[in-house]
PDB file of N, CA and C in Angstrom:
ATOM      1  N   UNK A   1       0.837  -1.182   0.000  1.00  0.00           N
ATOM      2  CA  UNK A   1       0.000   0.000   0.000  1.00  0.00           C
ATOM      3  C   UNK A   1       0.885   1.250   0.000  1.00  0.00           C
ATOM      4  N   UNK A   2       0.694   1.878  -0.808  1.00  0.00           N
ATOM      5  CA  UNK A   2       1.516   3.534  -0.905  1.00  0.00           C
ATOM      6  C   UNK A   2       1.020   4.345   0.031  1.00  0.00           C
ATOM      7  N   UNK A   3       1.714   4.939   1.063  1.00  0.00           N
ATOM      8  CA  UNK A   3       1.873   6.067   2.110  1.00  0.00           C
ATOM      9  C   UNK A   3       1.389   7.463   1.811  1.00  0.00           C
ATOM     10  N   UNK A   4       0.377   7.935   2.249  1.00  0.00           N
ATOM     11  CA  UNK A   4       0.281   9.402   2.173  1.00  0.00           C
ATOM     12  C   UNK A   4       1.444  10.030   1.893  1.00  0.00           C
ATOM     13  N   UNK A   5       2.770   9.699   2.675  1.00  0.00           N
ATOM     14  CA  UNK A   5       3.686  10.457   2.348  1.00  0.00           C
ATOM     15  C   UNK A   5       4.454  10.393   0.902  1.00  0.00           C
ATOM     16  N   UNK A   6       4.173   9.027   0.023  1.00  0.00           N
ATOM     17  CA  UNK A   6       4.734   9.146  -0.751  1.00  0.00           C
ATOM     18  C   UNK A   6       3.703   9.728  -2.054  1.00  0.00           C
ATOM     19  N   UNK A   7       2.832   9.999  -1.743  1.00  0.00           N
ATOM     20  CA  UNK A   7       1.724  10.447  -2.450  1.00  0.00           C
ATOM     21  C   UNK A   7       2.324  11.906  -3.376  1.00  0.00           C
ATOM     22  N   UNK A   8       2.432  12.458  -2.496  1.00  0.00           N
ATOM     23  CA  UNK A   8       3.109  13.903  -2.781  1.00  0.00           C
ATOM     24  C   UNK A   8       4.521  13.795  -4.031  1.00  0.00           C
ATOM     25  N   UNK A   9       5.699  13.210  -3.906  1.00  0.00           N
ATOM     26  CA  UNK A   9       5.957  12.839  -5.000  1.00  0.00           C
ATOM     27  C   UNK A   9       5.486  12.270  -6.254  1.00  0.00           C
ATOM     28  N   UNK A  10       4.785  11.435  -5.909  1.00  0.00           N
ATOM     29  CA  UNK A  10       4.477  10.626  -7.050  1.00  0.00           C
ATOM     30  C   UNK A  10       3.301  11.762  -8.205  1.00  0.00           C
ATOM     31  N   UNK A  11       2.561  12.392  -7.071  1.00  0.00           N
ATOM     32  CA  UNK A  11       1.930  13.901  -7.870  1.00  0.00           C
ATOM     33  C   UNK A  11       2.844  14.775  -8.462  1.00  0.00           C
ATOM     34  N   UNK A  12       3.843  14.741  -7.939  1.00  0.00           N
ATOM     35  CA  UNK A  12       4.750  16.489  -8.670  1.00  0.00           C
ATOM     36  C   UNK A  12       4.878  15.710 -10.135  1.00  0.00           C
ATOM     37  N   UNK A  13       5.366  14.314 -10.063  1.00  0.00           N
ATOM     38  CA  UNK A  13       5.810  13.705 -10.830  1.00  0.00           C
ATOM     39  C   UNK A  13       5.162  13.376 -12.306  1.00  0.00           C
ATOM     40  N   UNK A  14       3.602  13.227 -11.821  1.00  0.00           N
ATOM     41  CA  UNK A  14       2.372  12.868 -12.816  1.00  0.00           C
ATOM     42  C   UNK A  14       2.292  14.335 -13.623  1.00  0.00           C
ATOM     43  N   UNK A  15       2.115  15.304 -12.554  1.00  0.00           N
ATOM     44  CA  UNK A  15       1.724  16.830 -12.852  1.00  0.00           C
ATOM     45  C   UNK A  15       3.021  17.486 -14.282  1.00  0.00           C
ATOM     46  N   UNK A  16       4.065  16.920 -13.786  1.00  0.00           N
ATOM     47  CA  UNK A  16       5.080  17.369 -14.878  1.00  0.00           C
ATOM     48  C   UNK A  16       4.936  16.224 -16.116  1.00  0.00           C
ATOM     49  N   UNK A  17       4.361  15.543 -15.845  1.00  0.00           N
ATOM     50  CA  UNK A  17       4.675  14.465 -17.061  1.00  0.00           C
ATOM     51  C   UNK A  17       3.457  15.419 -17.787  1.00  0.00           C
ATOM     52  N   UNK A  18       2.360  15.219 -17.351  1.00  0.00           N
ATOM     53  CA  UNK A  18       1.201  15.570 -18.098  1.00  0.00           C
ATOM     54  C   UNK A  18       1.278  16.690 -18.496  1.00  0.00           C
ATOM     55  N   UNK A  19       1.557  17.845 -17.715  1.00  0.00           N
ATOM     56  CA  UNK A  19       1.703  19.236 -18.259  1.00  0.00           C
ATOM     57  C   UNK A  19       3.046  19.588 -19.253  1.00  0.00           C
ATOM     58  N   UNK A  20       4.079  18.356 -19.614  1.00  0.00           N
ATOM     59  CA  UNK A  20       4.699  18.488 -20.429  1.00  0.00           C
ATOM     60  C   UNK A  20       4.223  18.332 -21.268  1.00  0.00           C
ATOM     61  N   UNK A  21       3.315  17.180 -21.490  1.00  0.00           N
ATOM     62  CA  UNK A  21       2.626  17.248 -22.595  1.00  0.00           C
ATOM     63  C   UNK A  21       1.635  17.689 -23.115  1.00  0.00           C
ATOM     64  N   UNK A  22       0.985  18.366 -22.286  1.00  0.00           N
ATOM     65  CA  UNK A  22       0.032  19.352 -22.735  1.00  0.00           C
ATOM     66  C   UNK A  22       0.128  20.316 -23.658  1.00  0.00           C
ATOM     67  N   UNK A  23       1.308  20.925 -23.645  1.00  0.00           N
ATOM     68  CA  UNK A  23       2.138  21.728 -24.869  1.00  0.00           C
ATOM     69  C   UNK A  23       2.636  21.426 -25.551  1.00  0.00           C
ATOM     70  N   UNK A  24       3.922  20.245 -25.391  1.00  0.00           N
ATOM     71  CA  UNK A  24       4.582  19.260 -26.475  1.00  0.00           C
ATOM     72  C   UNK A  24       3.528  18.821 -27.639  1.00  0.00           C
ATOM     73  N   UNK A  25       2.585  17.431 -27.355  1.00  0.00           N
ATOM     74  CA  UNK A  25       1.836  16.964 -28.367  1.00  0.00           C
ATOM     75  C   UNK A  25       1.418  17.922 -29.424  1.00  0.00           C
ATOM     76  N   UNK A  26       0.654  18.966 -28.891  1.00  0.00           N
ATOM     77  CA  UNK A  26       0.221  19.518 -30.167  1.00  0.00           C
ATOM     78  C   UNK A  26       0.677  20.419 -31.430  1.00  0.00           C
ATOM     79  N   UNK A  27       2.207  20.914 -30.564  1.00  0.00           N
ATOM     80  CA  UNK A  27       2.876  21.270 -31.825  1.00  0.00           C
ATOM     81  C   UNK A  27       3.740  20.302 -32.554  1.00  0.00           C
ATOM     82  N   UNK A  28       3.953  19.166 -31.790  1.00  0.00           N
ATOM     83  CA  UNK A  28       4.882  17.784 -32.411  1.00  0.00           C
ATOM     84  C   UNK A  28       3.519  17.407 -33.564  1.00  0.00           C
ATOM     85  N   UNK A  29       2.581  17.116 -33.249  1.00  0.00           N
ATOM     86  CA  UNK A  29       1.165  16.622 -34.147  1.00  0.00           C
ATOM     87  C   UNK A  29       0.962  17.942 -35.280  1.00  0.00           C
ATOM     88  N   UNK A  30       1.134  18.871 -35.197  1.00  0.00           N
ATOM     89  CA  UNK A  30       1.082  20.375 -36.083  1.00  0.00           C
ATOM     90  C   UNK A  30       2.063  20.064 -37.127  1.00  0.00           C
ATOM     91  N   UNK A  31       3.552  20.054 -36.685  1.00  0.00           N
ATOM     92  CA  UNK A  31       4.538  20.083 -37.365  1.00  0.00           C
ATOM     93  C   UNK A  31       4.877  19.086 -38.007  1.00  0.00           C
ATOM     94  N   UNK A  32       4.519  18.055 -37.920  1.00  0.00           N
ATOM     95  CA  UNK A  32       4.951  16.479 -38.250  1.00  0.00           C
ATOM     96  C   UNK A  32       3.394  15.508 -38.904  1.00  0.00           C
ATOM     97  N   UNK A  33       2.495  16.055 -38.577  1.00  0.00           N
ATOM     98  CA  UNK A  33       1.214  15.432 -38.677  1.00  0.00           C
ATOM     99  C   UNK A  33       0.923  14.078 -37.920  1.00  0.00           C
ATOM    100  N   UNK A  34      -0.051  13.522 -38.243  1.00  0.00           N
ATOM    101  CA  UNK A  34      -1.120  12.509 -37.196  1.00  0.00           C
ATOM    102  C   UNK A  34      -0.367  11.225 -36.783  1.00  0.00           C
ATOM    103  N   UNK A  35       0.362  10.832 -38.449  1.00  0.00           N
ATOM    104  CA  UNK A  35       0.746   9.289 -38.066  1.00  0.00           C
ATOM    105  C   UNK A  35       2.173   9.308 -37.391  1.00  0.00           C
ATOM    106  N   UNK A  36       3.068   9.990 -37.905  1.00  0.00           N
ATOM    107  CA  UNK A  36       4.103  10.340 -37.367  1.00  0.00           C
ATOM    108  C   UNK A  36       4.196  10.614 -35.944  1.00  0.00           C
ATOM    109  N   UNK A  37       3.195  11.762 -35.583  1.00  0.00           N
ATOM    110  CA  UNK A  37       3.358  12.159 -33.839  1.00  0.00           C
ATOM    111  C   UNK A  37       3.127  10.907 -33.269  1.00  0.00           C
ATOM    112  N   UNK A  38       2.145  10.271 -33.837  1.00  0.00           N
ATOM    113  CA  UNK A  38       2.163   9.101 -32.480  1.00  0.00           C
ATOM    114  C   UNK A  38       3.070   8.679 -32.495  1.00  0.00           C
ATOM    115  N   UNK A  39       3.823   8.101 -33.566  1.00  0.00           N
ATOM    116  CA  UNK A  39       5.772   7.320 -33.448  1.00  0.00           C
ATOM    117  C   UNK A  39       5.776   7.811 -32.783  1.00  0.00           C
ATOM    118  N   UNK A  40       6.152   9.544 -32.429  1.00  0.00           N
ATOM    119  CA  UNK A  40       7.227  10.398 -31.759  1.00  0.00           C
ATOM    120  C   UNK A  40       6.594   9.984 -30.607  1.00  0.00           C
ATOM    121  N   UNK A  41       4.951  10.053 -30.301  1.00  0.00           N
ATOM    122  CA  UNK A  41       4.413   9.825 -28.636  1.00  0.00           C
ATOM    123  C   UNK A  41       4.805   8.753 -28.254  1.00  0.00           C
ATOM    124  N   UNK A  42       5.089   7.404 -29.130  1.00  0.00           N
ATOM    125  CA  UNK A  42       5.104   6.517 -28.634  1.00  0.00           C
ATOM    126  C   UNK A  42       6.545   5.872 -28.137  1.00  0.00           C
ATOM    127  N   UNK A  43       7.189   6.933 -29.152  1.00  0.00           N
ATOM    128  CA  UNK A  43       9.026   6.337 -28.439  1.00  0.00           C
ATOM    129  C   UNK A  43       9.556   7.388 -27.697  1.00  0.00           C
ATOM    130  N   UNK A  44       8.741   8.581 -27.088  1.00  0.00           N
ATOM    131  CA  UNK A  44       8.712   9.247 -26.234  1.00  0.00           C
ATOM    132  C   UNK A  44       8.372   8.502 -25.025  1.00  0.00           C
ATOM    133  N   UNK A  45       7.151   7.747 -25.187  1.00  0.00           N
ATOM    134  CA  UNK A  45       6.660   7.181 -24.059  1.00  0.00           C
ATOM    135  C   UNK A  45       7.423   6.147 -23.295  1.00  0.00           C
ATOM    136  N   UNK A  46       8.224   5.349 -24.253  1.00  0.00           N
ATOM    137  CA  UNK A  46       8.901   4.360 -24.137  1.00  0.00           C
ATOM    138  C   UNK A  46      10.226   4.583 -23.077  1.00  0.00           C
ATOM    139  N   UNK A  47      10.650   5.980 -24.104  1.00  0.00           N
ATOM    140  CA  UNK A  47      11.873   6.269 -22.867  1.00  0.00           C
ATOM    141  C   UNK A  47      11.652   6.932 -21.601  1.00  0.00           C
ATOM    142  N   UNK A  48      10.377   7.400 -21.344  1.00  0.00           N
ATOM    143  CA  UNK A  48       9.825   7.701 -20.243  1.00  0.00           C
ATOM    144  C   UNK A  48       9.455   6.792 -19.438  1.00  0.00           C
ATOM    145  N   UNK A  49       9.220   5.763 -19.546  1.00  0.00           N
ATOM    146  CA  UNK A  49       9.203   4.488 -18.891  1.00  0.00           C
ATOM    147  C   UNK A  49      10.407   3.573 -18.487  1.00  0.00           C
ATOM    148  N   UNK A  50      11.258   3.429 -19.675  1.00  0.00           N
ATOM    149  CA  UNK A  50      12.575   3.314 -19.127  1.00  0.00           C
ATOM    150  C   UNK A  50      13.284   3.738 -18.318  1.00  0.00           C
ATOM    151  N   UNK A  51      13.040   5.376 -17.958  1.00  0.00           N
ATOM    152  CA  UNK A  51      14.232   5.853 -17.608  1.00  0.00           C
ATOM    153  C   UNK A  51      13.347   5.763 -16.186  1.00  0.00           C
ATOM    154  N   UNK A  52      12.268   5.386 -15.990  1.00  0.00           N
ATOM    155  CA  UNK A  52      11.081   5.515 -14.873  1.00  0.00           C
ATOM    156  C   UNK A  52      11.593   4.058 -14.129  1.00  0.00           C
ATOM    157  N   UNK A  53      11.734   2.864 -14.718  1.00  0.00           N
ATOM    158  CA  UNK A  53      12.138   1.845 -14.223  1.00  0.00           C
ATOM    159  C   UNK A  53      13.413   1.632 -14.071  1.00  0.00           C
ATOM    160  N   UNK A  54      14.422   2.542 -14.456  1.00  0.00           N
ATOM    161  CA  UNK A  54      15.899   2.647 -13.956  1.00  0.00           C
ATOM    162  C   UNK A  54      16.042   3.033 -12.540  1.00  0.00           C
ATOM    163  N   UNK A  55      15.033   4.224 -12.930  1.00  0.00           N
ATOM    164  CA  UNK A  55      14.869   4.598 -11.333  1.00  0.00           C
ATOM    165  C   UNK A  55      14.407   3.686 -10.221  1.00  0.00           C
ATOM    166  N   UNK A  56      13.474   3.147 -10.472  1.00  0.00           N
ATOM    167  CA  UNK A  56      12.757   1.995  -9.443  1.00  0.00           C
ATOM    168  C   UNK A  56      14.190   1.401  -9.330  1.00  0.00           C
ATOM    169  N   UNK A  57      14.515   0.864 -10.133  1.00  0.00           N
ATOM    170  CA  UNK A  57      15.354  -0.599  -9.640  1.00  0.00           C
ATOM    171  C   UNK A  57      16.323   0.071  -8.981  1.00  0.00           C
ATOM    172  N   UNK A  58      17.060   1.456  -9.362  1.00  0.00           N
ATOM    173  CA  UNK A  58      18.248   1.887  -8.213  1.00  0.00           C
ATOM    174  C   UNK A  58      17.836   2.028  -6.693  1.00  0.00           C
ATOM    175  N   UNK A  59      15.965   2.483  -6.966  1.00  0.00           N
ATOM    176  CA  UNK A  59      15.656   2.384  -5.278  1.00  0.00           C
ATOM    177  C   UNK A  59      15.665   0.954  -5.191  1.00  0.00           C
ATOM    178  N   UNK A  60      15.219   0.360  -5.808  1.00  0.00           N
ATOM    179  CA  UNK A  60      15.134  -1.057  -5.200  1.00  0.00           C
ATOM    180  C   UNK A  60      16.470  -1.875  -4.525  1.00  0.00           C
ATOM    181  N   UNK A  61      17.189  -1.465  -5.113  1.00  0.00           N
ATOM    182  CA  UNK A  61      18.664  -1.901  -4.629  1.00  0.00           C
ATOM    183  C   UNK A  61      19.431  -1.273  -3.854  1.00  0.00           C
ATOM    184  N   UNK A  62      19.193  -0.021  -3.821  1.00  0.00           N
ATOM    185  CA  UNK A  62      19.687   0.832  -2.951  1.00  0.00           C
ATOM    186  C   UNK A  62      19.158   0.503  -1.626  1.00  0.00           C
ATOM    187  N   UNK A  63      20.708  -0.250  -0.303  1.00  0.00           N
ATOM    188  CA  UNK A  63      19.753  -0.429   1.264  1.00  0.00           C
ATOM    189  C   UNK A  63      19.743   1.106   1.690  1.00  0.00           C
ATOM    190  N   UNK A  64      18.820   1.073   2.983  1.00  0.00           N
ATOM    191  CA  UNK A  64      19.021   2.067   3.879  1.00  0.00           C
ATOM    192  C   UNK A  64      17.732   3.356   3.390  1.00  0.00           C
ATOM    193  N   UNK A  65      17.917   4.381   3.684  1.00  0.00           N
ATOM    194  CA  UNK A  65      16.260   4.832   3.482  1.00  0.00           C
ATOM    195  C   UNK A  65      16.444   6.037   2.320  1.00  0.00           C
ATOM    196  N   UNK A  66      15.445   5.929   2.080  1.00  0.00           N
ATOM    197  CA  UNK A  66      15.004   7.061   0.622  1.00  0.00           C
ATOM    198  C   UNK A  66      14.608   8.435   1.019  1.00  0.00           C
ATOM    199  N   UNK A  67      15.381   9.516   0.777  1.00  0.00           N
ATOM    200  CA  UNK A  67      14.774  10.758   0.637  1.00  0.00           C
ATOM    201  C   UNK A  67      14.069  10.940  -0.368  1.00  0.00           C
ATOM    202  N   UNK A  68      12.391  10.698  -0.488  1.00  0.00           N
ATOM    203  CA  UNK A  68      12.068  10.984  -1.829  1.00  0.00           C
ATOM    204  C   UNK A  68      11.175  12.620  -1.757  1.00  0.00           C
TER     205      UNK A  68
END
């Protein structure tokens, strides 16, 4: 179960993802058109997930406690 306390990160975190893209997508979809942006959304997304589960696993391995 996730902690109130870790709640608060995991929001700053959502809030920047989403509000990056709130502006990104639609001039990447403008400039490039429909079929293309999704590639770009989708190997955007990809390394956003990667670099999301790099992170996990360094906490995961990392002993002793997390300043998050």
């Amino acid at each position: 179960m996730i902690k109130a306390k870790s709640l608060i990160p995991i929001g700053i975190m959502a809030g920047a993802i989403i509000g990056a893209g709130i502006f990104s997508l639609p001039f990447i979809f403008a400039q490039i058109g429909i079929s293309n942006g999704f590639i770009v959304m989708a190997l955007a997304t990809a390394v956003v997930v990667m670099i999301h589960l790099f992170y996990a696993d360094i906490i995961v391995r990392t002993k002793g406690r997390h300043n998050f």
